[in-house]
Structures are given as C-alpha cells and as structure tokens.
N, C-alpha and C. Protein backbone atom coordinates (compact mmCIF):
# COMPACT_ATOMS: atom_id res chain seq x y z
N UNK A 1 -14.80 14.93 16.33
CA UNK A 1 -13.87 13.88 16.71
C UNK A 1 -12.82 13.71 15.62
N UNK A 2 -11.66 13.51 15.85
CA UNK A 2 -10.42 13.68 14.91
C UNK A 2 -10.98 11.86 14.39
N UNK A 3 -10.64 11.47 15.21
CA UNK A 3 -10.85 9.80 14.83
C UNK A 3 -12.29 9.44 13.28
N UNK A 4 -13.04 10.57 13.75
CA UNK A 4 -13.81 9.81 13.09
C UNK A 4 -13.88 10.79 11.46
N UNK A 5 -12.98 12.17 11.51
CA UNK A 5 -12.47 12.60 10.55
C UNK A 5 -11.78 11.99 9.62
N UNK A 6 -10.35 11.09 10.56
CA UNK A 6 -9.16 10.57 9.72
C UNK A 6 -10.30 9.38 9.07
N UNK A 7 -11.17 8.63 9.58
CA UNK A 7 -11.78 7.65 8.92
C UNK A 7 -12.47 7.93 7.68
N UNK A 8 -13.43 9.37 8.22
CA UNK A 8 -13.69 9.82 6.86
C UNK A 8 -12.93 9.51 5.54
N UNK A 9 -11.77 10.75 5.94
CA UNK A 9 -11.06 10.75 4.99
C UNK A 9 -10.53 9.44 4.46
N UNK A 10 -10.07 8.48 5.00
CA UNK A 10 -9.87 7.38 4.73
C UNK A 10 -10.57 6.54 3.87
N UNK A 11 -11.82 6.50 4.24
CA UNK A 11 -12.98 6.32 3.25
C UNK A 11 -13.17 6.68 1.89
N UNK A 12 -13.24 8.09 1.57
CA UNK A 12 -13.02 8.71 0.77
C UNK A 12 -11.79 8.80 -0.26
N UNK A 13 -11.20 8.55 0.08
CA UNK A 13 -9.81 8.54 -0.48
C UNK A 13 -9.75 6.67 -0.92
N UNK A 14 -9.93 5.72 -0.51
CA UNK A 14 -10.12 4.49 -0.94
C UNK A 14 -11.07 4.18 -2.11
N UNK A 15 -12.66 5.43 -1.70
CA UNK A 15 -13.87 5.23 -2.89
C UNK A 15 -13.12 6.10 -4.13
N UNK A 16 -12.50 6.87 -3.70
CA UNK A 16 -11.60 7.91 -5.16
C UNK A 16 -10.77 6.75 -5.87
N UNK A 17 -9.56 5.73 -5.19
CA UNK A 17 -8.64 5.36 -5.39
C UNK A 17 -9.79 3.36 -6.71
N UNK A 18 -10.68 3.34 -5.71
CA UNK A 18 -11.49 1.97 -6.27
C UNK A 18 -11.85 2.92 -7.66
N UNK A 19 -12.51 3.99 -7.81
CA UNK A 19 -13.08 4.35 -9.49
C UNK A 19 -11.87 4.59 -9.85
N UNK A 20 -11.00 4.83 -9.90
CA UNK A 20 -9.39 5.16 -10.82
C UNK A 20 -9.06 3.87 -11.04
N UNK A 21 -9.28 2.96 -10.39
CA UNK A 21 -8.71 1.89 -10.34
C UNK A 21 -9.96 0.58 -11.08
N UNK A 22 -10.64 0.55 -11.36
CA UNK A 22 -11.94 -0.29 -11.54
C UNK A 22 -11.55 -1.00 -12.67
N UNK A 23 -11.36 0.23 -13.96
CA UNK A 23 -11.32 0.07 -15.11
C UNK A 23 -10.30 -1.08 -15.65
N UNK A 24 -9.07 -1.69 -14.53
CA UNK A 24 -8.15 -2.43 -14.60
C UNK A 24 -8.57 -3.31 -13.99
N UNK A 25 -9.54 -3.28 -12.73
CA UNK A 25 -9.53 -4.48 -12.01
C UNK A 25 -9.28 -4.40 -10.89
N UNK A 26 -7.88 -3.71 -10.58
CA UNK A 26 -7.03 -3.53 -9.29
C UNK A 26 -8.40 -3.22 -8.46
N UNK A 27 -7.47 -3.46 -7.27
CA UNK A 27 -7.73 -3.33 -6.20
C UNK A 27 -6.75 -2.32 -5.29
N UNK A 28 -7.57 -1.18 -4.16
CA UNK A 28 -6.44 -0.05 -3.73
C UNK A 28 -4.83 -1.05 -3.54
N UNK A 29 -5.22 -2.26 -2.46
CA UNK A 29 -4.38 -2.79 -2.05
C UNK A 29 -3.03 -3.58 -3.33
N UNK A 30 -3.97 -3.82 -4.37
CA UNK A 30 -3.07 -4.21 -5.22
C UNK A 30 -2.25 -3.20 -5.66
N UNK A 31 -3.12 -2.16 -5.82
CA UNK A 31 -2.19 -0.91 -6.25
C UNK A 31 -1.43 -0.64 -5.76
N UNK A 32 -0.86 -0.37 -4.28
CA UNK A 32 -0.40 -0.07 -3.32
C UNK A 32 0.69 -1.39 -3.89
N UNK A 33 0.64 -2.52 -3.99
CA UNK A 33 1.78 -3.59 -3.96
C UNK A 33 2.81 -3.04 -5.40
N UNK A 34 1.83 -2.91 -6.72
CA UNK A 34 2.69 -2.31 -7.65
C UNK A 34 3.51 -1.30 -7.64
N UNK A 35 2.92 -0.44 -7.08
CA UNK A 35 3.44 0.87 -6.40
C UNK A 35 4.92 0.69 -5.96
N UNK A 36 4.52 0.05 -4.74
CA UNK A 36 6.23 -0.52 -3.98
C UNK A 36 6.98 -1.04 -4.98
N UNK A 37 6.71 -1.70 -5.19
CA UNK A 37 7.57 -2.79 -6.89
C UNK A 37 8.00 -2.12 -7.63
N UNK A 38 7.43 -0.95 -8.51
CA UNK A 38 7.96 -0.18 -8.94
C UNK A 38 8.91 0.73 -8.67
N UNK A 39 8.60 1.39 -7.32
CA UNK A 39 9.30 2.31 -6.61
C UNK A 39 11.10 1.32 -5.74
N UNK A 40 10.40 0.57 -5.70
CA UNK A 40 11.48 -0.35 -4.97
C UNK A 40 11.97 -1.37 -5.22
N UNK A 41 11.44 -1.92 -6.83
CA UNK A 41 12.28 -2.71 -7.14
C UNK A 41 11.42 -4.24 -6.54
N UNK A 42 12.20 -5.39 -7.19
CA UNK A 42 11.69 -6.67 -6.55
C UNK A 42 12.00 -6.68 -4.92
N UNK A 43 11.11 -7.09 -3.89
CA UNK A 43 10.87 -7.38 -2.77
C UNK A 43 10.80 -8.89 -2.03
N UNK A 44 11.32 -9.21 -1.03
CA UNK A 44 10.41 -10.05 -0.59
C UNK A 44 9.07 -10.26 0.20
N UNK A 45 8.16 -11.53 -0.11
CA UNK A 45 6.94 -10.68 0.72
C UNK A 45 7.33 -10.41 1.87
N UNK A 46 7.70 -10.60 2.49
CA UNK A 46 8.28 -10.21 4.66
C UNK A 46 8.45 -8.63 3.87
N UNK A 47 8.80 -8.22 3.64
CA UNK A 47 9.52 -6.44 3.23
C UNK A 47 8.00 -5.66 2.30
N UNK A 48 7.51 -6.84 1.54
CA UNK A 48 6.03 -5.95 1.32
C UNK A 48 5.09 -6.40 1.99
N UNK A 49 5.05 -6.80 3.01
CA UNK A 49 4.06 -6.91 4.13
C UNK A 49 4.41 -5.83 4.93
N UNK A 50 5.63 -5.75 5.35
CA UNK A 50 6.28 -4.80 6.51
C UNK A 50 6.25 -3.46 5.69
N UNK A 51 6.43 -3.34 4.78
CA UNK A 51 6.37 -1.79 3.93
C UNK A 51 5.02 -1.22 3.54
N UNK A 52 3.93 -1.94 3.77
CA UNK A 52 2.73 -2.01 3.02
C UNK A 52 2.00 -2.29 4.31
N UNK A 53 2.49 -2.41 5.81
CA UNK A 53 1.77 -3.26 6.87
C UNK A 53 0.13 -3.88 6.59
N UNK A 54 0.90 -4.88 6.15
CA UNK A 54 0.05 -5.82 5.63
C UNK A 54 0.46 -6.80 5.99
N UNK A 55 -0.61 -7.86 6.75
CA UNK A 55 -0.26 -9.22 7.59
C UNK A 55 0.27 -10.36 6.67
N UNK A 56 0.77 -11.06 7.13
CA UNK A 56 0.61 -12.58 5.70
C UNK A 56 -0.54 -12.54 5.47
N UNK A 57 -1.73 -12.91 6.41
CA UNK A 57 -2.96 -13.28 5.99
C UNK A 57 -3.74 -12.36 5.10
N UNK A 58 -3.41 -11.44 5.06
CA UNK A 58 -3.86 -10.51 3.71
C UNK A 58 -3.38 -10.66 2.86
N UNK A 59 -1.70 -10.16 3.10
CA UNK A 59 -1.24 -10.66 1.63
C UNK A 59 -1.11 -11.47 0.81
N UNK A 60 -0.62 -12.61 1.57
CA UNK A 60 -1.01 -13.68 0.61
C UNK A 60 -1.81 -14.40 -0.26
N UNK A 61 -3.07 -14.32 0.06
CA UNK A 61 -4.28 -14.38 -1.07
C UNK A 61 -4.31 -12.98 -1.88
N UNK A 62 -4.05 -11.60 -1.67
CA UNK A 62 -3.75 -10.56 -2.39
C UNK A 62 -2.58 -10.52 -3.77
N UNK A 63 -1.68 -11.32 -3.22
CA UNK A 63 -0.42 -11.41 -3.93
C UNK A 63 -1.22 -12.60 -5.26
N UNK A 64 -1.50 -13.98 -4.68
CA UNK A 64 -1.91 -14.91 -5.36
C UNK A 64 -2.95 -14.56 -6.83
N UNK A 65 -4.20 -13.69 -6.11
CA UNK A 65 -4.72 -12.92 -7.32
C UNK A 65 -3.78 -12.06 -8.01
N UNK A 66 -2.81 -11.33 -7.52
CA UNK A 66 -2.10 -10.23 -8.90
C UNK A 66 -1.20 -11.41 -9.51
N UNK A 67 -0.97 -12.58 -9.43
CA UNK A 67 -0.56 -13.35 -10.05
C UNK A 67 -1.18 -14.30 -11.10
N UNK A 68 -2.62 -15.08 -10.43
CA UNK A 68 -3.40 -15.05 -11.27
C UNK A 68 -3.32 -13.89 -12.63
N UNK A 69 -3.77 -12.76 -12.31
CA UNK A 69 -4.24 -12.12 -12.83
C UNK A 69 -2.71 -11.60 -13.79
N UNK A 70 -1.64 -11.83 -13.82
CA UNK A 70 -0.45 -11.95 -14.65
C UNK A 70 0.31 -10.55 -14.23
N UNK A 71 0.18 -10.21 -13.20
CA UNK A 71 0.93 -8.63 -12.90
C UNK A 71 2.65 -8.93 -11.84
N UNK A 72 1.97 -10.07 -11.43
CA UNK A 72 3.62 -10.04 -10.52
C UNK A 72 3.80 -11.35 -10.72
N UNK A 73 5.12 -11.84 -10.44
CA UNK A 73 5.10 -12.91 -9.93
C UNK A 73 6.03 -13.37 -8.74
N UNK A 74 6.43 -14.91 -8.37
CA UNK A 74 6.54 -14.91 -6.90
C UNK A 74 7.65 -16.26 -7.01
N UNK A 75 8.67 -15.56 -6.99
CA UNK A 75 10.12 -16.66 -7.08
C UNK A 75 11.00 -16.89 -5.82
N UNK A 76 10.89 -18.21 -5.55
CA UNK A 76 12.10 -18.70 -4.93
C UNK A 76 13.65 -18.50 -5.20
N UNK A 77 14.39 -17.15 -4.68
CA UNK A 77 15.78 -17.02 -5.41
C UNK A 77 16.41 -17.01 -4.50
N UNK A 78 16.38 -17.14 -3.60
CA UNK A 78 17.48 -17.28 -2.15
C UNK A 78 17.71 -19.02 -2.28
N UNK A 79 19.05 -19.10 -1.69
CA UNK A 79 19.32 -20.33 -1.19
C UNK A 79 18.25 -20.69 -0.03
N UNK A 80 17.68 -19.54 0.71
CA UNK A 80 16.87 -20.14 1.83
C UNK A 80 15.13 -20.22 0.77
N UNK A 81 15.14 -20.96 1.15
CA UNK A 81 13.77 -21.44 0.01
C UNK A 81 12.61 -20.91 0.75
N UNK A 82 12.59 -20.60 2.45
CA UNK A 82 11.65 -19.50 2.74
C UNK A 82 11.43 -18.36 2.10
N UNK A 83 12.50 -17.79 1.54
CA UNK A 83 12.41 -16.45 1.25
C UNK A 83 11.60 -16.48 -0.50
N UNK A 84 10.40 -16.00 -0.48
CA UNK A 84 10.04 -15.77 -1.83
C UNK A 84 9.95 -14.38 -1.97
N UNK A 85 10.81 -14.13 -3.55
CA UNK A 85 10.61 -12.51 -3.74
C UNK A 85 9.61 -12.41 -4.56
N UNK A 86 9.10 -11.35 -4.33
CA UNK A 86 7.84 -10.88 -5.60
C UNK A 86 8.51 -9.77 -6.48
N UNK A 87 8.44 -9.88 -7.98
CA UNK A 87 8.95 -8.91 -9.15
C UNK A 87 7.32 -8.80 -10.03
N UNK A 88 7.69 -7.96 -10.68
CA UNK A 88 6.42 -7.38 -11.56
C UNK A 88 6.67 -7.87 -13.18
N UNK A 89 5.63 -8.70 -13.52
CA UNK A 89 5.90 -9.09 -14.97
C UNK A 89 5.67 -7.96 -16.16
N UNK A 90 6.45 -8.44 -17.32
CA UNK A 90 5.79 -7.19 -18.53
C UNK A 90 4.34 -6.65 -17.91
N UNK A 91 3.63 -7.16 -18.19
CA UNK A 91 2.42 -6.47 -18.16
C UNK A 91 1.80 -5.58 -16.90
N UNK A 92 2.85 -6.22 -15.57
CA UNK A 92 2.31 -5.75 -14.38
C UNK A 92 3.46 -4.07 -14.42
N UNK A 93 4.75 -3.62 -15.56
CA UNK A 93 5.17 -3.19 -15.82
C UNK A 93 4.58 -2.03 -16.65
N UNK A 94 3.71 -2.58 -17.52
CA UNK A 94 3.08 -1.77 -18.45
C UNK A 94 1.66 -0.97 -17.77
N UNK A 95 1.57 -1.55 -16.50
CA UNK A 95 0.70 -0.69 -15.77
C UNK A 95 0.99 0.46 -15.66
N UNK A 96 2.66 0.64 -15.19
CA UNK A 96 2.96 1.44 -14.66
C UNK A 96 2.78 2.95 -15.42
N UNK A 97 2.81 2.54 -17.15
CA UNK A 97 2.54 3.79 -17.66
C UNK A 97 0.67 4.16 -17.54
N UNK A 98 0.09 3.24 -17.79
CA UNK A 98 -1.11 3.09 -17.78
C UNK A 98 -1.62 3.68 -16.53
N UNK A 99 -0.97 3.49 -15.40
CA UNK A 99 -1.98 4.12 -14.36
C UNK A 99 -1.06 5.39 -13.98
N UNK A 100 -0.64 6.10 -14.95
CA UNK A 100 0.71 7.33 -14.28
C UNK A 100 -0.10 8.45 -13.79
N UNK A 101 -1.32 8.51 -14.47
CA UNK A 101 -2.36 9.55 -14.10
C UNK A 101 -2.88 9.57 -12.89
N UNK A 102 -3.16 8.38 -12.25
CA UNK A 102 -3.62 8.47 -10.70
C UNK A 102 -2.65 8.54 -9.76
N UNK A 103 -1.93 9.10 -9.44
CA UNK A 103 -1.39 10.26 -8.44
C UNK A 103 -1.65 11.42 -8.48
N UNK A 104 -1.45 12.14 -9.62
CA UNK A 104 -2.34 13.71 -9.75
C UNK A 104 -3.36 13.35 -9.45
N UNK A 105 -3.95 12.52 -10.06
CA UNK A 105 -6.06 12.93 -9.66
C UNK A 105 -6.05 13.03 -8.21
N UNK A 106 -5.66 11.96 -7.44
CA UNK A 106 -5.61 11.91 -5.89
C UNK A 106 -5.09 13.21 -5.42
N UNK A 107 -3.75 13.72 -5.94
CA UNK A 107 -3.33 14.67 -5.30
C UNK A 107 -4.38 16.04 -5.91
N UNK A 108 -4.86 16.33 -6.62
CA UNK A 108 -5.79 17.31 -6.88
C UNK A 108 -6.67 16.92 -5.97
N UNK A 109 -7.28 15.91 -5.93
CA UNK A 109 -8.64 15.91 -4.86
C UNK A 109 -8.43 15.87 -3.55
N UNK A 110 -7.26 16.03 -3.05
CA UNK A 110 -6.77 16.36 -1.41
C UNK A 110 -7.18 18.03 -1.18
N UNK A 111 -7.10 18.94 -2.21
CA UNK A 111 -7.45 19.84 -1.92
C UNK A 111 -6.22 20.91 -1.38
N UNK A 112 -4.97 20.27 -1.36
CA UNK A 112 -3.70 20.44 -1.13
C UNK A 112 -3.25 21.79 -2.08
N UNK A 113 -2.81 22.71 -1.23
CA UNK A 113 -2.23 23.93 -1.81
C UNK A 113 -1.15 23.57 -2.60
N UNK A 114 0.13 22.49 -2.50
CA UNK A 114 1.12 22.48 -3.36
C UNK A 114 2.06 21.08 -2.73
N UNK A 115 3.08 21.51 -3.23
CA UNK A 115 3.88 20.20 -2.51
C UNK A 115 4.26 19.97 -1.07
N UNK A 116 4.75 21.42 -0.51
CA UNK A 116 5.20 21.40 0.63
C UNK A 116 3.62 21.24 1.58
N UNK A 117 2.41 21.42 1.37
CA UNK A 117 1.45 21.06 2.13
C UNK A 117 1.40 19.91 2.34
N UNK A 118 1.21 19.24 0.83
CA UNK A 118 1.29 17.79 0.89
C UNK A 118 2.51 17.15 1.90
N UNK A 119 3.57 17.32 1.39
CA UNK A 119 4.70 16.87 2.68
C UNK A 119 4.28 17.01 3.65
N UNK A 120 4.08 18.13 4.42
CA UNK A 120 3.59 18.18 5.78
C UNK A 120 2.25 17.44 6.27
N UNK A 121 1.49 17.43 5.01
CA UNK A 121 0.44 16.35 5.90
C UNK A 121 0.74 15.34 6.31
N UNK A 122 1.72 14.48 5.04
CA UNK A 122 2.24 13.05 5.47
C UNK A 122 3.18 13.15 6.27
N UNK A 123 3.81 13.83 6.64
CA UNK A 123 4.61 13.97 8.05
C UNK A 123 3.89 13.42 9.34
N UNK A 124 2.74 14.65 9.34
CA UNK A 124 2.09 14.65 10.45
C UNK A 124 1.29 13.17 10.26
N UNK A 125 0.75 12.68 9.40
CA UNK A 125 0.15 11.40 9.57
C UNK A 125 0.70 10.20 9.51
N UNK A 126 2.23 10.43 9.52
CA UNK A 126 3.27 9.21 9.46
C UNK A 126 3.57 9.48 11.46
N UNK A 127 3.49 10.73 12.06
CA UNK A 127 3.90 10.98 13.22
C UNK A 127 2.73 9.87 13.86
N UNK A 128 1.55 10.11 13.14
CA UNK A 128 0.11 9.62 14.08
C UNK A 128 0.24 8.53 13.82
N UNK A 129 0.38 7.83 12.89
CA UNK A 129 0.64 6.32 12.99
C UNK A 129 1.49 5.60 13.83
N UNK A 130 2.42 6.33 14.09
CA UNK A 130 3.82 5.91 14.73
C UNK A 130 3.30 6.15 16.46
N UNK A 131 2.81 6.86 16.38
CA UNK A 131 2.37 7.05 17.91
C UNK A 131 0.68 6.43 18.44
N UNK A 132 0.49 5.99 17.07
CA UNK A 132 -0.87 4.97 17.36
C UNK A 132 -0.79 3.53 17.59
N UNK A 133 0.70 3.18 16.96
CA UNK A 133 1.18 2.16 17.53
C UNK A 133 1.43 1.77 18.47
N UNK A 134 1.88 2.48 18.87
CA UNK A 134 2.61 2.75 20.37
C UNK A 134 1.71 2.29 21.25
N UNK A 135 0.48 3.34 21.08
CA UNK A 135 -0.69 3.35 21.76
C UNK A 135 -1.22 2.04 21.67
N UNK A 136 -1.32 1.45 21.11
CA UNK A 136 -1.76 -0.57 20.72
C UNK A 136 -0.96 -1.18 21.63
N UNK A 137 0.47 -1.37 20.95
CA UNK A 137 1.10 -1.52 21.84
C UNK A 137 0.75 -1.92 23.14
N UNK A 138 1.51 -0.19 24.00
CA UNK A 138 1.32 -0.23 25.08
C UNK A 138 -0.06 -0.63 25.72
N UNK A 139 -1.01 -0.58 25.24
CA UNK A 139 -2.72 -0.95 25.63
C UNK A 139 -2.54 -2.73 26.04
N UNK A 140 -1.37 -3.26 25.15
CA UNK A 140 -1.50 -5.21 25.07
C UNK A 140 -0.75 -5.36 26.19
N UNK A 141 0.19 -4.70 26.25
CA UNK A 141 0.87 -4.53 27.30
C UNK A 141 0.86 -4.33 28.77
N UNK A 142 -0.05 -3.59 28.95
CA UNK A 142 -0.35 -2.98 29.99
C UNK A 142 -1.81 -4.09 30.55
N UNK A 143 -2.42 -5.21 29.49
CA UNK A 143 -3.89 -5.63 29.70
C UNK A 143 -2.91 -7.02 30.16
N UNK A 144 -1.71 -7.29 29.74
CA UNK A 144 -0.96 -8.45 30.26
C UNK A 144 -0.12 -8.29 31.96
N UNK A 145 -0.01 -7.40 32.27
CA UNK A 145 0.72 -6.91 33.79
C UNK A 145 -0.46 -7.24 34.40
C-alpha cells in the first residue's frame, strides 16, 4: 500500500529529525518554524501557518513555547493590531549556525542518489499533496450535496 509507505516514511524521517533535534530541545515542528524565518525572513503567523500548514490551533501554543523558550518573538507592527509578525531573536539566530548540519544528515539518510533525485522526489510529493487536497476537499463536498 503506497499510503501506508508514505506514513512509514513519514515516521521515520520525524524519529531521524526528533534525535538531531533533542539535544536543543526543538521540536520537528519548531524546527520547521525557524527554518521558514530564516529562509523567509520575519512572517506573519497567517503566512507561517499557511506556509507550514499548520492550523492556529497548533501553532499558537507552538509559537508561545519557542518564545518562552527565547528563539522567536511575536510583535504587533501593522497598524492593524490583528496582524502579529513572528521574527527570530539573537539566539533563535544563532541556531541557525548550530543546527547547519541537519540537512545533510537527513539528506544522506534519504538514500538519495544526488540533487536532481532529491528534486524530483519533492516534486512528486508536492504533486501528491496538492492532489490529496483536492481529494478532502472534494470528499466535504460531495458528503454536503
């Protein structure tokens, strides 16, 4: 069953990502938030929920601990006082050298011939997501007619 492959892997790849990650604390999901931050700069949460599909109700107690914990923080800078952006403090900065090593480890343990494999997997598993949606979707859809 493909389904219960991609879960595998899914699995696996989360228990790889929790021991790389332990030694700090993080969490995959936190990682995943620094990640964006780094890569993209300060956000608002609506844009790292939607980039990260991650509900409010996750994120928000997610976000609250990496703040606790002194890695991001969470400012009101719009005139619209809904909008809070999240930026990464010094220290949630100084991760960034600190954890530079876990992307290779992950990408060595995919088992991945090179780069262009790698691309093409996430192609194809950005295609399956996109069409698993769909599939949700249309399923709510179709249980409401």
């Amino acid at each position: 069953m493909v389904c219960f492959s991609l879960y595998a892997a899914t699995r696996a790849t989360t228990q790889a990502y929790r021991a790389l990650l332990e030694p700090w604390g993080l969490t995959y999901p936190q990682y995943l938030v620094l990640v964006q931050l780094w890569v993209e700069g300060d956000q608002s949460v609506t844009t790292l929920g939607d980039r990260l599909q991650l509900d409010s109700g996750t994120l928000s107690p997610l976000l609250r601990r990496m703040e606790q914990a002194g890695w991001v923080e969470k400012q009101r800078r719009s005139p619209d006082e809904r909008i809070v952006t999240v930026t990464t403090t010094e220290r949630g900065e100084e991760l960034r050298a600190e954890l530079a090593h876990i992307p290779q480890r992950i990408a060595a343990g995919t088992g991945l011939s090179g780069q262009e494999a790698a691309r093409e997997l996430i192609e194809t598993l950005q295609r399956l997501t996109e069409t698993m949606h769909r599939v949700a979707s249309d399923a709510g859809t179709t249980r409401k007619e």
